[in-house]
C-alpha atoms as a PDB file:
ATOM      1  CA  UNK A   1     -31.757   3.030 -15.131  1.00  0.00           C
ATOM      2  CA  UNK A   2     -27.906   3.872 -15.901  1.00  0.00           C
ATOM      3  CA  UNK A   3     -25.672   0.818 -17.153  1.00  0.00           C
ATOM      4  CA  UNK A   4     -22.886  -1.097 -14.617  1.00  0.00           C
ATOM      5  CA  UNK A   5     -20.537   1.270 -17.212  1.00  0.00           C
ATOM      6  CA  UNK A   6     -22.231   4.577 -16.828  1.00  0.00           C
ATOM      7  CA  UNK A   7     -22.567   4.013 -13.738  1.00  0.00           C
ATOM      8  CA  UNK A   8     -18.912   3.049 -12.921  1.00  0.00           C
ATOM      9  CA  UNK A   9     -18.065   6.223 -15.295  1.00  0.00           C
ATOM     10  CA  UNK A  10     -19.537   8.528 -13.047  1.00  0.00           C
ATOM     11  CA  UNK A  11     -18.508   7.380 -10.405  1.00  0.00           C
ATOM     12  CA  UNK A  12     -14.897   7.252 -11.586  1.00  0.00           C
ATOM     13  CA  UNK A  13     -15.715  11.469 -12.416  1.00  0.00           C
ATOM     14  CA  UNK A  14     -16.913  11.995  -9.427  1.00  0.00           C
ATOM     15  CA  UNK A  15     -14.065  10.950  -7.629  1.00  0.00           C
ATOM     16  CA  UNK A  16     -11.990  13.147  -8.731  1.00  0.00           C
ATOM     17  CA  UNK A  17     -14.469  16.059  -8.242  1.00  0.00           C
ATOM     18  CA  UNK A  18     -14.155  19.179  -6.000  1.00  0.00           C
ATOM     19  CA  UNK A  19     -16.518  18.190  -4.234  1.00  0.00           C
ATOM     20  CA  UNK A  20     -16.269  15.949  -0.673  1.00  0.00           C
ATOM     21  CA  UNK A  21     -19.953  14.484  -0.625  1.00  0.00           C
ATOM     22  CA  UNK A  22     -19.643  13.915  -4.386  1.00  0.00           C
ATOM     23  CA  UNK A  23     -16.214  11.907  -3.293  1.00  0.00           C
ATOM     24  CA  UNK A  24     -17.736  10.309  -0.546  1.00  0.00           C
ATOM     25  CA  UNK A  25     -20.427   8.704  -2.180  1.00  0.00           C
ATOM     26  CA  UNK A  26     -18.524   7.949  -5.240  1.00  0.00           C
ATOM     27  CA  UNK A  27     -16.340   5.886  -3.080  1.00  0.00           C
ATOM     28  CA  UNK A  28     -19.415   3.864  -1.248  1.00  0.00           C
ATOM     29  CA  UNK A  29     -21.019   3.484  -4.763  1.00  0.00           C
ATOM     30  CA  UNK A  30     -17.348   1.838  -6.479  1.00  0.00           C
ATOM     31  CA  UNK A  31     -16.956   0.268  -2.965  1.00  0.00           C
ATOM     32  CA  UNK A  32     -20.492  -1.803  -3.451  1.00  0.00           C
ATOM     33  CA  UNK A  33     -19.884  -1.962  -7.247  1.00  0.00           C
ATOM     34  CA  UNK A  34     -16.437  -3.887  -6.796  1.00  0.00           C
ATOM     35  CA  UNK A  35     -18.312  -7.055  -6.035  1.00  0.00           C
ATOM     36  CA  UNK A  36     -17.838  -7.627  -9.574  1.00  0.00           C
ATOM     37  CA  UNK A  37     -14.698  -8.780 -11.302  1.00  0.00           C
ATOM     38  CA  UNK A  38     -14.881  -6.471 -14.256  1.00  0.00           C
ATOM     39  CA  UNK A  39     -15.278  -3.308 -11.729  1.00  0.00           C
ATOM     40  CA  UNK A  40     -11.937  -4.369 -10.149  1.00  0.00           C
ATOM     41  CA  UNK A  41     -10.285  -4.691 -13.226  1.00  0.00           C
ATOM     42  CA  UNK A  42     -11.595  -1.031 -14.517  1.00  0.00           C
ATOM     43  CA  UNK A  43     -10.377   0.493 -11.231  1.00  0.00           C
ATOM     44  CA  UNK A  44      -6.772  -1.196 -10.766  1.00  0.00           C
ATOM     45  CA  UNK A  45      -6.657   0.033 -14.704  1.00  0.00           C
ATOM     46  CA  UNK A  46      -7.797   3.651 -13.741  1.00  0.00           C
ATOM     47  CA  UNK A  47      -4.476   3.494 -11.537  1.00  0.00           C
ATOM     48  CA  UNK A  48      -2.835   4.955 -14.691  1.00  0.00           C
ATOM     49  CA  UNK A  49      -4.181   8.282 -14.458  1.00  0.00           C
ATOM     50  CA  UNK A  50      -1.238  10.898 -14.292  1.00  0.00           C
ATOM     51  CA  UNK A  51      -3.204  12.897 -11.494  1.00  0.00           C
ATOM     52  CA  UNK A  52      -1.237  11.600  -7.885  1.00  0.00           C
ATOM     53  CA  UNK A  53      -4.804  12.894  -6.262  1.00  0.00           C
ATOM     54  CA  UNK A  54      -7.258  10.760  -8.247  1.00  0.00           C
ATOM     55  CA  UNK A  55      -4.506   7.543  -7.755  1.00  0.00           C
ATOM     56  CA  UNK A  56      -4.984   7.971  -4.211  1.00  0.00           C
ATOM     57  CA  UNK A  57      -8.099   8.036  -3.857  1.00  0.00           C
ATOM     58  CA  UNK A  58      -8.765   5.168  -6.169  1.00  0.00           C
ATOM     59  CA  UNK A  59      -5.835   2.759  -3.703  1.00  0.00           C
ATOM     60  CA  UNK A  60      -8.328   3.991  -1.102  1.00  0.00           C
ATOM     61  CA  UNK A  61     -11.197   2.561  -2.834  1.00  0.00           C
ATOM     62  CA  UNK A  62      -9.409  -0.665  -3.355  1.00  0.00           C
ATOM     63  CA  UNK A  63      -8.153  -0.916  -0.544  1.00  0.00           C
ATOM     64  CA  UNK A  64     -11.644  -1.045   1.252  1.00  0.00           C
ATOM     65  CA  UNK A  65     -12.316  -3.470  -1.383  1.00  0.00           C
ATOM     66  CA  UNK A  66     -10.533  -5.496   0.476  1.00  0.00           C
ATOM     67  CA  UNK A  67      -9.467  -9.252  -0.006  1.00  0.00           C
ATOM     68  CA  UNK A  68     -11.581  -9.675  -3.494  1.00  0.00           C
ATOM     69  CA  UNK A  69      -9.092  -6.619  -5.132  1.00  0.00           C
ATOM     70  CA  UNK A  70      -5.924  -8.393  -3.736  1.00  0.00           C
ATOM     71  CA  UNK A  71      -5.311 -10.417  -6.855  1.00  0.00           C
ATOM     72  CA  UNK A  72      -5.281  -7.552  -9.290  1.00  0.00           C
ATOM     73  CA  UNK A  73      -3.293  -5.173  -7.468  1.00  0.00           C
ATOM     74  CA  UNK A  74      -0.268  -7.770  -6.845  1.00  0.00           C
ATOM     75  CA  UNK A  75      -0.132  -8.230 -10.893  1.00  0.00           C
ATOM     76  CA  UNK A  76      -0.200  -4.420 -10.858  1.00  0.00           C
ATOM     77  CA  UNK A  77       3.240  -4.052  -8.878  1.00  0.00           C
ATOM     78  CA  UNK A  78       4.791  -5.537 -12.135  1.00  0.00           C
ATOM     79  CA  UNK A  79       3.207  -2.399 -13.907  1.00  0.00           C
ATOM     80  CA  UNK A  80       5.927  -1.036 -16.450  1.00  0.00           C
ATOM     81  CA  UNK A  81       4.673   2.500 -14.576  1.00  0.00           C
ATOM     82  CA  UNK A  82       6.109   3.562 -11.561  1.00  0.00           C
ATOM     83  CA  UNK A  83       3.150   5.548 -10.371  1.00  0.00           C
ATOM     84  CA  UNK A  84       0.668   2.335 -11.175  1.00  0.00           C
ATOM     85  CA  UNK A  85       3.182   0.390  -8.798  1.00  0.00           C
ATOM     86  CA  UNK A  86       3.392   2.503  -5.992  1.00  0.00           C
ATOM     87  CA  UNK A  87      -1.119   3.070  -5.853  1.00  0.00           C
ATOM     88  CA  UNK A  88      -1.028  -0.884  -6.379  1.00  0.00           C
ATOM     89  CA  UNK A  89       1.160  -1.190  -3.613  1.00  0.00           C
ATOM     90  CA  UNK A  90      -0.469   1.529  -0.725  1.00  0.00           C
ATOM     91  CA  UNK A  91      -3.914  -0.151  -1.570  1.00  0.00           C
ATOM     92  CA  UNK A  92      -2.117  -3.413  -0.843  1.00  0.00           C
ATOM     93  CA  UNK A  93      -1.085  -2.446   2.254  1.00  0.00           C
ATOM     94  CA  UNK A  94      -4.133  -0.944   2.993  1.00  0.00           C
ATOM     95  CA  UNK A  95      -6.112  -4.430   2.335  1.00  0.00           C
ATOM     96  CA  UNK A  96      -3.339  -6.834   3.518  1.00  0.00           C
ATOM     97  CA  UNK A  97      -2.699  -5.347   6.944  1.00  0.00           C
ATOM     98  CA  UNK A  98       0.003  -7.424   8.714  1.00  0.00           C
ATOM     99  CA  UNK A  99       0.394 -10.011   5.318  1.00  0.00           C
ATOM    100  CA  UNK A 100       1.634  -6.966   3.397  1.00  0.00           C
ATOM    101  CA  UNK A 101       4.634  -7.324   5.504  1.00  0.00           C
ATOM    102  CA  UNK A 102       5.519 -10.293   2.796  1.00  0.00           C
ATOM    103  CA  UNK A 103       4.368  -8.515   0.389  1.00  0.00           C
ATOM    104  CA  UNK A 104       5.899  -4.891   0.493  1.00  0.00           C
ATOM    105  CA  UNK A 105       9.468  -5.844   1.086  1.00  0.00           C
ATOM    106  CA  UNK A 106      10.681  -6.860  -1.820  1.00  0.00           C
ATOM    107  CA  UNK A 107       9.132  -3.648  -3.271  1.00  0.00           C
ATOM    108  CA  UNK A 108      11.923  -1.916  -0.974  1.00  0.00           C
ATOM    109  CA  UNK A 109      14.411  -2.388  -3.841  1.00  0.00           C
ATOM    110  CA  UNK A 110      11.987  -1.210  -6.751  1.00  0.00           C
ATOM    111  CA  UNK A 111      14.303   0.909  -9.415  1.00  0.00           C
ATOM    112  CA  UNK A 112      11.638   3.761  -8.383  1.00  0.00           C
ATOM    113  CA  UNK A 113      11.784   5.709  -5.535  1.00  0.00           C
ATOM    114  CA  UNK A 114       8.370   6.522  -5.508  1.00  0.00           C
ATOM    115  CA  UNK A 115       7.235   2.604  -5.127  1.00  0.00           C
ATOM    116  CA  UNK A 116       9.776   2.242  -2.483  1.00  0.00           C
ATOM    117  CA  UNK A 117       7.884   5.051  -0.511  1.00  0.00           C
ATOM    118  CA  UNK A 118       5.410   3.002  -0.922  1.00  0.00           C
ATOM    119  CA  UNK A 119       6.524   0.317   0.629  1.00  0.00           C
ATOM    120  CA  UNK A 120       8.101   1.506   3.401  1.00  0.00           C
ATOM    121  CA  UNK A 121       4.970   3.419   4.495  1.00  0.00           C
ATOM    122  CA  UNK A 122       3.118   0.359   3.617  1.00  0.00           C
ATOM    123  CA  UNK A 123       5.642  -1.747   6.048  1.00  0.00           C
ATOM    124  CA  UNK A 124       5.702   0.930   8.954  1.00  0.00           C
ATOM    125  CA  UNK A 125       1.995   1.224   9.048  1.00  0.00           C
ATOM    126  CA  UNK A 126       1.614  -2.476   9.065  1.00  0.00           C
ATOM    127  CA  UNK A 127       4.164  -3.614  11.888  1.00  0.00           C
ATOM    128  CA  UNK A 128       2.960  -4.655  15.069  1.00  0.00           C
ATOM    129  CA  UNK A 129       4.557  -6.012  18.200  1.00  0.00           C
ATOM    130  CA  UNK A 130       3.807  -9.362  17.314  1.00  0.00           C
ATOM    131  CA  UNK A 131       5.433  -8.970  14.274  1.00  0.00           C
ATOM    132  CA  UNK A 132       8.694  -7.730  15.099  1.00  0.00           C
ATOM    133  CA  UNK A 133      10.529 -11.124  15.058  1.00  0.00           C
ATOM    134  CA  UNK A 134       9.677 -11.928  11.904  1.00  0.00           C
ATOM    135  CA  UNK A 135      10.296  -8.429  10.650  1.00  0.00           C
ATOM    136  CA  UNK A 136      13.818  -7.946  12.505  1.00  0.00           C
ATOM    137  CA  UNK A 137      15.183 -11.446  10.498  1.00  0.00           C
ATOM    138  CA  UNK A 138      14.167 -10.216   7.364  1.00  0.00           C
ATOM    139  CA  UNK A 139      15.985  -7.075   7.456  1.00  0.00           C
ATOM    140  CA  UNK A 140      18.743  -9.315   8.002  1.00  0.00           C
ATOM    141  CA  UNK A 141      18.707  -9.636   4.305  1.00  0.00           C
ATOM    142  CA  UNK A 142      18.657  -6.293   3.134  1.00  0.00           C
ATOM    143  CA  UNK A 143      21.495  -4.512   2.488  1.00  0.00           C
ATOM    144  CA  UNK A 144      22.274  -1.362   4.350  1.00  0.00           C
ATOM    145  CA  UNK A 145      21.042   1.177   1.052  1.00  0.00           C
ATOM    146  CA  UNK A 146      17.225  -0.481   1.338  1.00  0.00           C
ATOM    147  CA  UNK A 147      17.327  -1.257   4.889  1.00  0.00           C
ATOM    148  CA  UNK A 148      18.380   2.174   6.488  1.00  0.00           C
ATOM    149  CA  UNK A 149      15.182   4.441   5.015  1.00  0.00           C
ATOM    150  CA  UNK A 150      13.134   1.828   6.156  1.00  0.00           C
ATOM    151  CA  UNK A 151      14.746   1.998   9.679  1.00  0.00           C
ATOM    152  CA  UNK A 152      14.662   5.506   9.395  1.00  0.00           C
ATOM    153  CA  UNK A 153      10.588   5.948   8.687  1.00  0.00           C
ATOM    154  CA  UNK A 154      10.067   3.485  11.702  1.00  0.00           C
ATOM    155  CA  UNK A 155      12.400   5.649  13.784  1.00  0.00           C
ATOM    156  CA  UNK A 156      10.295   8.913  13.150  1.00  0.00           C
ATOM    157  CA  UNK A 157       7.053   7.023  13.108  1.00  0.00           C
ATOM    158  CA  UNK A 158       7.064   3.895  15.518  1.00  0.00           C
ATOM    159  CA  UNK A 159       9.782   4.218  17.632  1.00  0.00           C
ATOM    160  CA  UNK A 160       8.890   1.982  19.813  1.00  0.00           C
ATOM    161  CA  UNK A 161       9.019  -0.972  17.558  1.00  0.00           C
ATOM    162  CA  UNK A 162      12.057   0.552  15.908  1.00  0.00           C
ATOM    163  CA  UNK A 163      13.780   0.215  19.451  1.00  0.00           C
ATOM    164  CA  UNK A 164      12.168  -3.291  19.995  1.00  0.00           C
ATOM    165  CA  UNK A 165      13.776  -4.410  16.604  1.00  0.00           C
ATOM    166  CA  UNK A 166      17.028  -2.483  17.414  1.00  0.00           C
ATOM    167  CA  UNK A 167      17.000  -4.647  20.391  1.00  0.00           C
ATOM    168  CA  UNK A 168      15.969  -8.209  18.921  1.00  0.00           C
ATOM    169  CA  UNK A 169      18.903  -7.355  16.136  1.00  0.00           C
ATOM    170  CA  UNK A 170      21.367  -6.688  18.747  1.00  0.00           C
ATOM    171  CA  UNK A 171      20.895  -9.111  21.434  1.00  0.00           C
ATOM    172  CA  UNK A 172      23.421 -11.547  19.692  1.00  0.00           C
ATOM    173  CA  UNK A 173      25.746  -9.300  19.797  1.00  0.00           C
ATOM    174  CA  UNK A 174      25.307  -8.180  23.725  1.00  0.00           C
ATOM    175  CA  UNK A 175      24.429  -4.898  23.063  1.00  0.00           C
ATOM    176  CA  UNK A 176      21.344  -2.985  24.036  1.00  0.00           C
ATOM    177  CA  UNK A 177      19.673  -0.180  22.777  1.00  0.00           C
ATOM    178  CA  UNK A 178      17.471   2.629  25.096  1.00  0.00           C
END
C-alpha cells in the first residue's frame, strides 16, 4: 500500500496531467485526503508552482475543501508571490461564499493586478441580493481607482445588482438609476 506522501505525490502529478479522468479523480482523491492538516498545508504550498493551469486547479481543490482549508489560504494572501495570492484568494472565494465578501475587499488594493482580479471575481461571484447593503456602504470607502473595476466587472456580469447598488448609493442623493 502507497504512503499518505506517495500518495499525495501522485495525485499532485496527476493533476496536472493531460488527461480529464486522471484530473478528475486526482481531485476526489486530494479532496478526501485533505481531512488531514499536513495535506492542506502541502497543497496551499503547491500554490507556488509557476504553471497558472496547475494553480487553478489546485484553488479548485481547496476550495471544495471547504471550511477546514480556510485557515491556510488566508495566511497565504500575505504570500510575498503574487500568483500564490491571487490562487489563495479564488479558492477563498470559492469556500467562503457570501463571507468572502469581508474577506476579498481589502485584496482590491493588492500592489498586483493579478490578486486584484482575483478579488473582484471573487466579490462579483459572491454578491447576492441580500448582500447589497452591506456591499454598497463598503464601497463607500474605496476610492474611485479600486472601486470603478470592481463596478465595472459587476456591470458586465450582474447587472442587476450593479443597478440595485447604483440605486442604494444614490438614493441620498435623489437620484435614480434604470
Amino acid at each position: 500500500m502507497a504512503s499518505l506522501d506517495e500518495s499525495l505525490s501522485q495525485a499532485l502529478r496527476d493533476l496536472r496531467s493531460g488527461s480529464p479522468e486522471a484530473r478528475r479523480v486526482a481531485h476526489l482523491q486530494l479532496v478526501t485526503a485533505a481531512s488531514e492538516q499536513r495535506v492542506i498545508h502541502a497543497l496551499v504550498q503547491a500554490l507556488d508552482d509557476t504553471s497558472w493551469t496547475f494553480r487553478s486547479r489546485l484553488a479548485q481543490v481547496l476550495g471544495d475543501v471547504g471550511e477546514e482549508a480556510a485557515k491556510e489560504l488566508k495566511m497565504a494572501v500575505a504570500h510575498g508571490v503574487w500568483y500564490v495570492r491571487a490562487a489563495a484568494a479564488e479558492a477563498l472565494a470559492a469556500i467562503e461564499g457570501e463571507g468572502a465578501i469581508e474577506f476579498l475587499l481589502p485584496l482590491l488594493t493588492d500592489r498586483a493586478v493579478g490578486v486584484r482580479r482575483a478579488a473582484i471575481a471573487g466579490l462579483v461571484g459572491n454578491l447576492t441580493v441580500e448582500r447589497v447593503p452591506e456591499f454598497a456602504e463598503a464601497l463607500q470607502s474605496l476610492d474611485a481607482e479600486t472601486r470603478d473595476p470592481l463596478l465595472h466587472a459587476l456591470r458586465k456580469e450582474r447587472e442587476e445588482l450593479y443597478l440595485e447598488i447604483l440605486n442604494r448609493r444614490d438614493a441620498d442623493s435623489g437620484r435614480h438609476v434604470q
